[in-house]
N, C-alpha and C. Protein backbone atom coordinates (compact mmCIF):
# COMPACT_ATOMS: atom_id res chain seq x y z
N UNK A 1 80.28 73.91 88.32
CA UNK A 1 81.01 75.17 88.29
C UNK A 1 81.02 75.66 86.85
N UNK A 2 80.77 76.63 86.83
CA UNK A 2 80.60 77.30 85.32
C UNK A 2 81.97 77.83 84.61
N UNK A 3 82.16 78.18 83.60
CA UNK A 3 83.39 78.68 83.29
C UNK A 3 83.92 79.42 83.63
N UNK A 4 83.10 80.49 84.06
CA UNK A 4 83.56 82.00 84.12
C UNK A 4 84.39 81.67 85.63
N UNK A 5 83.62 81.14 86.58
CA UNK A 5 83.95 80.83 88.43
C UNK A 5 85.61 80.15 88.09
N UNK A 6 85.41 78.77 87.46
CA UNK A 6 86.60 78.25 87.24
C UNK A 6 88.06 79.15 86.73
N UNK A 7 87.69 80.13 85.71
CA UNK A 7 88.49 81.35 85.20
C UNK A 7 88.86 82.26 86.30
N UNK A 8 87.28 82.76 87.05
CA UNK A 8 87.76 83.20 88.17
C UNK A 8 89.00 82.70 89.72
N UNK A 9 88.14 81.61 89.79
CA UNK A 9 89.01 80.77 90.79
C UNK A 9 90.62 80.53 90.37
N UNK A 10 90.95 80.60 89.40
CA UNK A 10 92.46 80.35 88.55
C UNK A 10 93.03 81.68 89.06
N UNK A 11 92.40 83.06 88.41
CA UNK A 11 92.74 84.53 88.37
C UNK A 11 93.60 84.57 90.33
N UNK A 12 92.57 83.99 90.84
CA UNK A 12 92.71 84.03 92.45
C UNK A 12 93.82 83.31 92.73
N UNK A 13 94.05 82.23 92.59
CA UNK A 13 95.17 81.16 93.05
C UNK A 13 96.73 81.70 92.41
N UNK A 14 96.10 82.31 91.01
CA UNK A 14 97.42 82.84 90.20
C UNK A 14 98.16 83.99 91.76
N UNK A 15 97.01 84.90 91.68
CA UNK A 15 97.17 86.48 92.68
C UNK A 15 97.88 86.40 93.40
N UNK A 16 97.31 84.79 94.35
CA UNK A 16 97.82 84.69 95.81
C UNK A 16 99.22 84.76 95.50
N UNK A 17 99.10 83.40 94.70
CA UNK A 17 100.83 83.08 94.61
C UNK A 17 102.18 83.96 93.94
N UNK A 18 101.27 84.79 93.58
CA UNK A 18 102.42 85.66 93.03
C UNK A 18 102.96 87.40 93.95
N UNK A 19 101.75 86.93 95.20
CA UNK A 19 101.71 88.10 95.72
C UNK A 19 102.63 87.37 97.07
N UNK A 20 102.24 86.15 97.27
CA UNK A 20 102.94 85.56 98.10
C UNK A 20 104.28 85.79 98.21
N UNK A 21 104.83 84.78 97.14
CA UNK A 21 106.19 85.55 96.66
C UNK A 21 106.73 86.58 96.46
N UNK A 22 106.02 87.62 96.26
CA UNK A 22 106.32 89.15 96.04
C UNK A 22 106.64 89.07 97.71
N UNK A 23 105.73 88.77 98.55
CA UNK A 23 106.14 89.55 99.91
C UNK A 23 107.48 88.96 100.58
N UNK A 24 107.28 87.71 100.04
CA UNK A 24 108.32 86.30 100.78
C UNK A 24 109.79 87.59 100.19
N UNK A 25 109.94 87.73 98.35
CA UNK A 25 111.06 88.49 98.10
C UNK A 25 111.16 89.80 99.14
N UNK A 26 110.21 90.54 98.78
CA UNK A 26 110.14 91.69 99.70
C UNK A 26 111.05 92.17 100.74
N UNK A 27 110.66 90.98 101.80
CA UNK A 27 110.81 90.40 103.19
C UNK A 27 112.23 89.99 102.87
N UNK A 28 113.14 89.47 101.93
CA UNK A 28 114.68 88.97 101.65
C UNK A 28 115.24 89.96 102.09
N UNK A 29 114.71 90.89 101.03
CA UNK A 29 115.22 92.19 100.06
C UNK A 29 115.41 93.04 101.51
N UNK A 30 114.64 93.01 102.36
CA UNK A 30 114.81 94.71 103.75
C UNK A 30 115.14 93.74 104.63
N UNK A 31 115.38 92.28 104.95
CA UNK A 31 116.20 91.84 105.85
C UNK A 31 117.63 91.97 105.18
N UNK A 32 118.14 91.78 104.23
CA UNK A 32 119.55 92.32 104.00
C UNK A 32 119.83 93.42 103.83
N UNK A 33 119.01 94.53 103.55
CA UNK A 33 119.26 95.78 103.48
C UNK A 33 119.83 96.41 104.78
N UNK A 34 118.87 95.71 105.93
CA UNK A 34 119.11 95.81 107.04
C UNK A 34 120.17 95.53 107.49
N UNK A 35 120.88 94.41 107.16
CA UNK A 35 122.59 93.52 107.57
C UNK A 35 123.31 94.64 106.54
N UNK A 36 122.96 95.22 106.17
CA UNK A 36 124.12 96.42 104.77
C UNK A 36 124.51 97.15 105.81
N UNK A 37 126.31 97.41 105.50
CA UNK A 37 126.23 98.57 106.02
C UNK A 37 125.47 99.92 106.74
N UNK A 38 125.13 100.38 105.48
CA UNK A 38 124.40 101.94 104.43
C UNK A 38 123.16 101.64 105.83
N UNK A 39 122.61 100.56 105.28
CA UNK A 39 121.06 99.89 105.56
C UNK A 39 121.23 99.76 107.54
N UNK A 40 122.52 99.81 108.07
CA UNK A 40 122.43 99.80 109.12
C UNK A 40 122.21 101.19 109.79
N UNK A 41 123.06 101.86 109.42
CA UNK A 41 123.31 103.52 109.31
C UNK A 41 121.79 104.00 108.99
N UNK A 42 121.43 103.61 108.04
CA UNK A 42 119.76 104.32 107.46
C UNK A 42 118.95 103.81 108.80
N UNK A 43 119.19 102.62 109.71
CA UNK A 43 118.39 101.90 110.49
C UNK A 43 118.44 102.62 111.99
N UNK A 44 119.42 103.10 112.21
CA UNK A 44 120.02 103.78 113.13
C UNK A 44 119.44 105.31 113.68
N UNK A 45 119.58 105.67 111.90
CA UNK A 45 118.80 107.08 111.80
C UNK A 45 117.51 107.31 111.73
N UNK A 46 117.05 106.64 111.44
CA UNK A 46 115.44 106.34 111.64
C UNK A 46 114.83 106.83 113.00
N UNK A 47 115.67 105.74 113.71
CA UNK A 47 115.28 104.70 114.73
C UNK A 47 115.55 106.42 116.03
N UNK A 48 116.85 106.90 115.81
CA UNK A 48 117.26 108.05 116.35
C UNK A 48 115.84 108.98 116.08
N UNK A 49 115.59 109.49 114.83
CA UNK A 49 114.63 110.82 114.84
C UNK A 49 113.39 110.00 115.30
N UNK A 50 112.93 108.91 115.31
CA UNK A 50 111.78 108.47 115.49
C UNK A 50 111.64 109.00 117.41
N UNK A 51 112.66 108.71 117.80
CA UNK A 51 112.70 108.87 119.22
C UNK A 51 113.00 110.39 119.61
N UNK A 52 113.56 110.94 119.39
CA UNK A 52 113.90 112.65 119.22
C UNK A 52 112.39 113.08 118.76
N UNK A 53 111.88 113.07 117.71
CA UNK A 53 110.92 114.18 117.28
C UNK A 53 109.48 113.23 116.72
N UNK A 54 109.26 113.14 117.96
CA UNK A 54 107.73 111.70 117.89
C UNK A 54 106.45 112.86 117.45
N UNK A 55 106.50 114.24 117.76
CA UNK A 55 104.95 114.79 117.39
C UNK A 55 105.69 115.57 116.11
N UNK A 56 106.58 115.44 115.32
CA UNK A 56 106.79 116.15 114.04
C UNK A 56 106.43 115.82 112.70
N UNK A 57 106.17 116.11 111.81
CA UNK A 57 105.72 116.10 110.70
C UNK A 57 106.78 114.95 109.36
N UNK A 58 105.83 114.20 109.17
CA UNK A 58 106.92 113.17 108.53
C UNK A 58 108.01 113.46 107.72
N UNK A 59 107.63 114.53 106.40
CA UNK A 59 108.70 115.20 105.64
C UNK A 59 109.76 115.99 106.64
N UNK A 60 109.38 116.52 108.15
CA UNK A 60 110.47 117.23 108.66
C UNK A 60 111.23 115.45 109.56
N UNK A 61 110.42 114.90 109.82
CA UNK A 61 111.21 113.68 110.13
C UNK A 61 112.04 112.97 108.84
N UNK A 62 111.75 112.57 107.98
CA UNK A 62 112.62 112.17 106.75
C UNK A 62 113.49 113.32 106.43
N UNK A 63 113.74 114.32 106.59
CA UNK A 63 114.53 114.96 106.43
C UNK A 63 115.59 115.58 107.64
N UNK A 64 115.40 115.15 108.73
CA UNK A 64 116.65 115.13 109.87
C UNK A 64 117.07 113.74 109.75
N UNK A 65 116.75 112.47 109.29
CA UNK A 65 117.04 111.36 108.97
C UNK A 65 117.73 111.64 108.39
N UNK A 66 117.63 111.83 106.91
CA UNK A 66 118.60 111.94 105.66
C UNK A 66 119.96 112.74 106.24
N UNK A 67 119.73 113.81 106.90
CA UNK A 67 120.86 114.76 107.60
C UNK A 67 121.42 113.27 108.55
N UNK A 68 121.06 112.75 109.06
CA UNK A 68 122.00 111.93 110.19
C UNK A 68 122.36 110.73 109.46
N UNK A 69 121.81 110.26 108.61
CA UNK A 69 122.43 109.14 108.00
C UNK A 69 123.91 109.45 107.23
N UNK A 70 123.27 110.59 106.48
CA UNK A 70 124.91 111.06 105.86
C UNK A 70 126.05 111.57 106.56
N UNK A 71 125.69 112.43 108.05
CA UNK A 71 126.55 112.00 108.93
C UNK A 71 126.94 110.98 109.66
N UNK A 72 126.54 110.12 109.64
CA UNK A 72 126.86 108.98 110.15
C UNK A 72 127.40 108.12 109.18
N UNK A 73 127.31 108.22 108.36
CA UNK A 73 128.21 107.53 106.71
C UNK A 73 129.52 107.99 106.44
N UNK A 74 129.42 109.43 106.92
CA UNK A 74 130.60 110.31 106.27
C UNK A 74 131.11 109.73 107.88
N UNK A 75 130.81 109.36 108.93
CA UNK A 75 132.32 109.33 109.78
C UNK A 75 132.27 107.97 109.80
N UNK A 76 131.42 107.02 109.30
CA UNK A 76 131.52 105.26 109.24
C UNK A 76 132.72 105.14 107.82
N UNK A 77 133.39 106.69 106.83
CA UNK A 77 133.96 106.61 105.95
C UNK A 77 133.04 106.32 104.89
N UNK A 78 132.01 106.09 105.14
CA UNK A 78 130.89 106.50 103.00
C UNK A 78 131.20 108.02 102.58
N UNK A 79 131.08 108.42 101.73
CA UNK A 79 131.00 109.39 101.17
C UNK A 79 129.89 109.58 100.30
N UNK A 80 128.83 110.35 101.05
CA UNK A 80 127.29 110.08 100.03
C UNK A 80 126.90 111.50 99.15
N UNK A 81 128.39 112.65 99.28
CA UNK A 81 128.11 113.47 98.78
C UNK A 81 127.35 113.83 97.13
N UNK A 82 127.58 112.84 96.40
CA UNK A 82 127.15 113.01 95.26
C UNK A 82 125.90 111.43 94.87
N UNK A 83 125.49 111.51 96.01
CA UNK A 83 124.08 110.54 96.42
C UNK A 83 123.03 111.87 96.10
N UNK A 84 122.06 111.49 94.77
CA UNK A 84 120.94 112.39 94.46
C UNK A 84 120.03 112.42 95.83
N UNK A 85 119.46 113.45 96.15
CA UNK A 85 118.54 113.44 97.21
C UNK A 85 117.11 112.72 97.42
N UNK A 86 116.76 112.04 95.97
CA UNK A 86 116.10 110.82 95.87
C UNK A 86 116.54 109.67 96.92
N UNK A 87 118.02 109.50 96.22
CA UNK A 87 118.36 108.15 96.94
C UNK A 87 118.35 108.09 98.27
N UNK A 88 119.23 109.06 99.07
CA UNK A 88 119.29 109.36 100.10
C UNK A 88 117.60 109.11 100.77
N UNK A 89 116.74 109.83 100.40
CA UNK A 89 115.48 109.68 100.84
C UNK A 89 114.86 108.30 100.99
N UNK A 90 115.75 107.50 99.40
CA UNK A 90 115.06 106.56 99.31
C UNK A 90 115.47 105.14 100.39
N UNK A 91 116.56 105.78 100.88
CA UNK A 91 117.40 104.78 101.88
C UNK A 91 116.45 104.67 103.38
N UNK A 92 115.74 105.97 103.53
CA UNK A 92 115.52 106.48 104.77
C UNK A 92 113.90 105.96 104.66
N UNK A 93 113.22 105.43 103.48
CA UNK A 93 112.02 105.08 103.31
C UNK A 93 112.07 103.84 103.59
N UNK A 94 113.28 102.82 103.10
CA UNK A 94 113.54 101.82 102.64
C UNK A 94 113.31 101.22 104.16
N UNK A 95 114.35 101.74 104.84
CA UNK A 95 114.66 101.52 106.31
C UNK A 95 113.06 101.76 107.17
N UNK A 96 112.42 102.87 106.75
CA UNK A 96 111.06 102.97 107.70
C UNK A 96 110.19 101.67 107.86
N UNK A 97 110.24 101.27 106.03
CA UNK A 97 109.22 100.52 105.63
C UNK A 97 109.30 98.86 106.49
N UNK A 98 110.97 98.52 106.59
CA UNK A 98 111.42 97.80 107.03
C UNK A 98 111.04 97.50 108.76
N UNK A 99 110.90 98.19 108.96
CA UNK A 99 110.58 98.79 110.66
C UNK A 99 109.01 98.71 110.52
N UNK A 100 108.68 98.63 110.05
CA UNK A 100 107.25 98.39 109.51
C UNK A 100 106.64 97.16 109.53
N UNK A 101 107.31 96.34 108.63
CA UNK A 101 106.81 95.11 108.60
C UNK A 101 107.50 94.21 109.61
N UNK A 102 108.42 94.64 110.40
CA UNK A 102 108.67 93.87 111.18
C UNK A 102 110.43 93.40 111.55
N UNK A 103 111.61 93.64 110.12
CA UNK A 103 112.23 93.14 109.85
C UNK A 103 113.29 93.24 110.40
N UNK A 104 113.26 94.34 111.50
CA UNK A 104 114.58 94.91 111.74
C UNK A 104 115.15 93.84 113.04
N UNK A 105 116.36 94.52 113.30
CA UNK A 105 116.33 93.33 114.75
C UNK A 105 116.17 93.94 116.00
């Protein structure tokens, strides 16, 4: 085995394992998001427009999400009024992505 393969073969074993773990965290990280409150509510709303508006356009779907999550916060008692519209979005991505890989229950 020449140097360069051996350098290579290292580069690879490093990748796996760090990508491994990236997903293993990943995978922590949107199964508790999921047990969150917020993260249940975001899970809810998803799960709602996904079934309501199946031939609509994703930005008009992420955005009747964001509308039902914050109603559904504001009567679970959150108050997400001064939640930037990033976050809010970013709750409603968080939750898709989650539903995605598998995580939800």
């Amino acid at each position: 085995m020449s140097i360069f393969g051996a350098i290579g073969h290292w580069f690879e074993s490093l990748w796996k394992g760090i990508s491994g773990q990236l997903k293993t965290n990943i995978e922590a990280f949107l199964r508790s998001f999921v047990a969150d409150d917020l993260g249940a509510l975001a899970l809810d709303a998803v799960v709602f427009i996904q079934s309501e508006m199946p031939g609509a356009a994703d930005v008009a779907k992420r955005d009747a999400a964001v509308a039902k999550f914050v109603a559904d916060a504001a009567t679970a008692g959150h108050d997400l009024a001064t939640f930037a519209v990033s976050t809010l979005n970013w709750f409603i991505e968080t939750e898709l992505q989650a539903m995605k890989a598998g995580v939800t229950p």
